[in-house]
N, C-alpha and C. Protein backbone atom coordinates (compact mmCIF):
# COMPACT_ATOMS: atom_id res chain seq x y z
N UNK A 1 13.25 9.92 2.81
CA UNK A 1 13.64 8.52 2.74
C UNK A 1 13.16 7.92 1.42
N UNK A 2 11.78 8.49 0.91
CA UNK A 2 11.33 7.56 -0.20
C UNK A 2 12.32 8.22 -1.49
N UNK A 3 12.55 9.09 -1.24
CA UNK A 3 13.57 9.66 -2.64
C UNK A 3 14.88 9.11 -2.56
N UNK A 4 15.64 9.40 -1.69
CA UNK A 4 17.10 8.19 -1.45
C UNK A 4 16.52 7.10 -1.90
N UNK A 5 15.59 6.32 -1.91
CA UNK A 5 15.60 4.93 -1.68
C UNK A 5 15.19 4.70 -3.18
N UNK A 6 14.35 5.69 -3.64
CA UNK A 6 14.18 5.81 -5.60
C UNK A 6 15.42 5.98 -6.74
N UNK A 7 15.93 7.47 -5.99
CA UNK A 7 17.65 7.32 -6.14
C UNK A 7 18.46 6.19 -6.53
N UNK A 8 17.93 5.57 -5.07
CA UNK A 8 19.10 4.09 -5.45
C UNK A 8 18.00 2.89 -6.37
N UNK A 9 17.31 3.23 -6.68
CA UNK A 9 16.42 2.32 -7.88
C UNK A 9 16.21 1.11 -6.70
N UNK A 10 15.68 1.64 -5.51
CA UNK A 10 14.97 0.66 -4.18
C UNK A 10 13.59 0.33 -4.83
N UNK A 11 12.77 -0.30 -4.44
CA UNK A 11 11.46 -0.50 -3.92
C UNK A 11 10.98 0.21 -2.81
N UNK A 12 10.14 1.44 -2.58
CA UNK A 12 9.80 1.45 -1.41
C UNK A 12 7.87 0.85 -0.65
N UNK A 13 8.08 0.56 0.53
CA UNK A 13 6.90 -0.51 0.49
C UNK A 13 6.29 0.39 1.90
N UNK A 14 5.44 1.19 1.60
CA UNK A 14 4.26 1.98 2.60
C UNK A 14 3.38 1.00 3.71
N UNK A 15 3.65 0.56 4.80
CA UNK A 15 2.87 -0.06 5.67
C UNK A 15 1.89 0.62 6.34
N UNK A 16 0.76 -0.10 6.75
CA UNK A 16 -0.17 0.56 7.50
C UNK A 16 -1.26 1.97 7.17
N UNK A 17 -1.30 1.97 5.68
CA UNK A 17 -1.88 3.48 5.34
C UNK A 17 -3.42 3.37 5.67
N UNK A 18 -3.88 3.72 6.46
CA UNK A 18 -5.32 4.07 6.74
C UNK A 18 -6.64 5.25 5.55
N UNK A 19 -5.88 5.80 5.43
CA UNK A 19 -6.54 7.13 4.90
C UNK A 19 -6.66 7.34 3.45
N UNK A 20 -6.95 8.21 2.92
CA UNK A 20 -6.90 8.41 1.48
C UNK A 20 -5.61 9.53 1.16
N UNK A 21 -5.80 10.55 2.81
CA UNK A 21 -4.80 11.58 2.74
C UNK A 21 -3.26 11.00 2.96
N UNK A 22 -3.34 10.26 3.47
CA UNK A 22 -1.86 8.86 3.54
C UNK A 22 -1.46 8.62 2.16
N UNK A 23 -2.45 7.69 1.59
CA UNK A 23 -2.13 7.33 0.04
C UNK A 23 -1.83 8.25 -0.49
N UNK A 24 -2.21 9.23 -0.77
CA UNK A 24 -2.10 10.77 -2.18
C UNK A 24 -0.53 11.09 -1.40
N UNK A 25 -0.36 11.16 -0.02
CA UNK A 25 0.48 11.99 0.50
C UNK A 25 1.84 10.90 0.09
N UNK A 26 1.79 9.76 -0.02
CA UNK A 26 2.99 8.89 -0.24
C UNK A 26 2.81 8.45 -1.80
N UNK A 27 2.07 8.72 -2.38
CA UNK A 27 1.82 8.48 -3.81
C UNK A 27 2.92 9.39 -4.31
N UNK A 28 2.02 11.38 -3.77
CA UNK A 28 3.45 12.24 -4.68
C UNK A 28 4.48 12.25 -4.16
N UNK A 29 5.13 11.54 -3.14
CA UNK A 29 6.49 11.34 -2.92
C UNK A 29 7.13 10.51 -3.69
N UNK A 30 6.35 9.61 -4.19
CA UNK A 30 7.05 8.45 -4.90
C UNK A 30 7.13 7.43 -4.79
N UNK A 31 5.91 6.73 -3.57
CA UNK A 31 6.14 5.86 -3.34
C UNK A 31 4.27 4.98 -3.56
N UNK A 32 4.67 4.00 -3.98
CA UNK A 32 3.63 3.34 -5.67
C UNK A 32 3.48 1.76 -4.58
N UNK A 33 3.93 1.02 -3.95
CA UNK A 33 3.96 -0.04 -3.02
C UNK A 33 3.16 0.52 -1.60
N UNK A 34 1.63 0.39 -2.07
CA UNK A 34 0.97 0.61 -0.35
C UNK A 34 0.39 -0.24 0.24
N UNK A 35 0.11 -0.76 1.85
CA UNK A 35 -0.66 -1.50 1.97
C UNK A 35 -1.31 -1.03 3.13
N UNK A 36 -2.35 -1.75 3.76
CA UNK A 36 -2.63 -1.30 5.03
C UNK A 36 -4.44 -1.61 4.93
N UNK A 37 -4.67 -1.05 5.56
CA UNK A 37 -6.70 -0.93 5.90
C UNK A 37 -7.17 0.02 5.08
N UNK A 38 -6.51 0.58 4.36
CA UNK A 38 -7.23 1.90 3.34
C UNK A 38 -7.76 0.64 2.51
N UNK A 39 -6.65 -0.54 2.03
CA UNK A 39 -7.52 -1.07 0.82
C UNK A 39 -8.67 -2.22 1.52
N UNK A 40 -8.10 -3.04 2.09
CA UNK A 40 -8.95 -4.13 3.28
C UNK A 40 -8.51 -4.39 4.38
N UNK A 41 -9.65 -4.53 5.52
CA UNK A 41 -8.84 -5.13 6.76
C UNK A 41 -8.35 -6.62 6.51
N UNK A 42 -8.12 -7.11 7.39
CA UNK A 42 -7.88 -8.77 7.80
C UNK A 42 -9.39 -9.77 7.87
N UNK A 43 -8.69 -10.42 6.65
CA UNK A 43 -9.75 -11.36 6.55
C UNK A 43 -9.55 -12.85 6.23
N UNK A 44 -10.42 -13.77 6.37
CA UNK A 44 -10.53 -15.06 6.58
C UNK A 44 -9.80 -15.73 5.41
N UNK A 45 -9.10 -17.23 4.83
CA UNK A 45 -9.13 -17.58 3.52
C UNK A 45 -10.69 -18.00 2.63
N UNK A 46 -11.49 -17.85 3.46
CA UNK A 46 -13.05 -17.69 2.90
C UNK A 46 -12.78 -16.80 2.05
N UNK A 47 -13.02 -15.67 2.60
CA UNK A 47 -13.11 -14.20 2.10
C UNK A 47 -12.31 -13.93 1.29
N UNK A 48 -11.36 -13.86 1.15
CA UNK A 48 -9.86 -14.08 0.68
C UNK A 48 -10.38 -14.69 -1.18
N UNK A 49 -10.97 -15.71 -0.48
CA UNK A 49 -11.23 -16.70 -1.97
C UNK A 49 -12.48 -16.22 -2.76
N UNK A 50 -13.54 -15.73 -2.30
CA UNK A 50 -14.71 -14.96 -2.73
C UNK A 50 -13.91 -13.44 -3.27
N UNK A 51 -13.26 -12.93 -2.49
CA UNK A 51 -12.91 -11.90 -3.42
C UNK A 51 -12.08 -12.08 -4.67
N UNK A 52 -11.47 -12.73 -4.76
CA UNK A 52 -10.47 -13.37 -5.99
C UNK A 52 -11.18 -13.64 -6.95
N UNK A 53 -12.24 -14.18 -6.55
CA UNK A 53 -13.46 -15.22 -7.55
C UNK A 53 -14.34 -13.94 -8.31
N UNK A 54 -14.01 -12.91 -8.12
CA UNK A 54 -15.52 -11.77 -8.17
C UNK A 54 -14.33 -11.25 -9.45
């Protein structure tokens, strides 16, 4: 799917990646748009704003 969707000069957008073996594993496919709990969980606009600030 991520190669069709490169093919057609898509965006593809990785939800939910937990792992590091997730990321590397959708990285060499081709796909560069990840999100999920590998980078942060869910957090407050506190937190949100302290990390921005750093």
């Amino acid at each position: 799917i991520i190669a069709i969707a490169n093919s057609l000069h898509y965006s593809v957008v990785a939800e939910g990646v937990e792992t590091k073996a997730q990321l590397d594993c959708l990285e060499e496919h081709g796909c560069h748009i990840i999100q999920g709990f590998y980078y942060y969980k869910p957090m407050s606009a506190d937190e949100i704003m302290i990390l921005l600030d750093a």
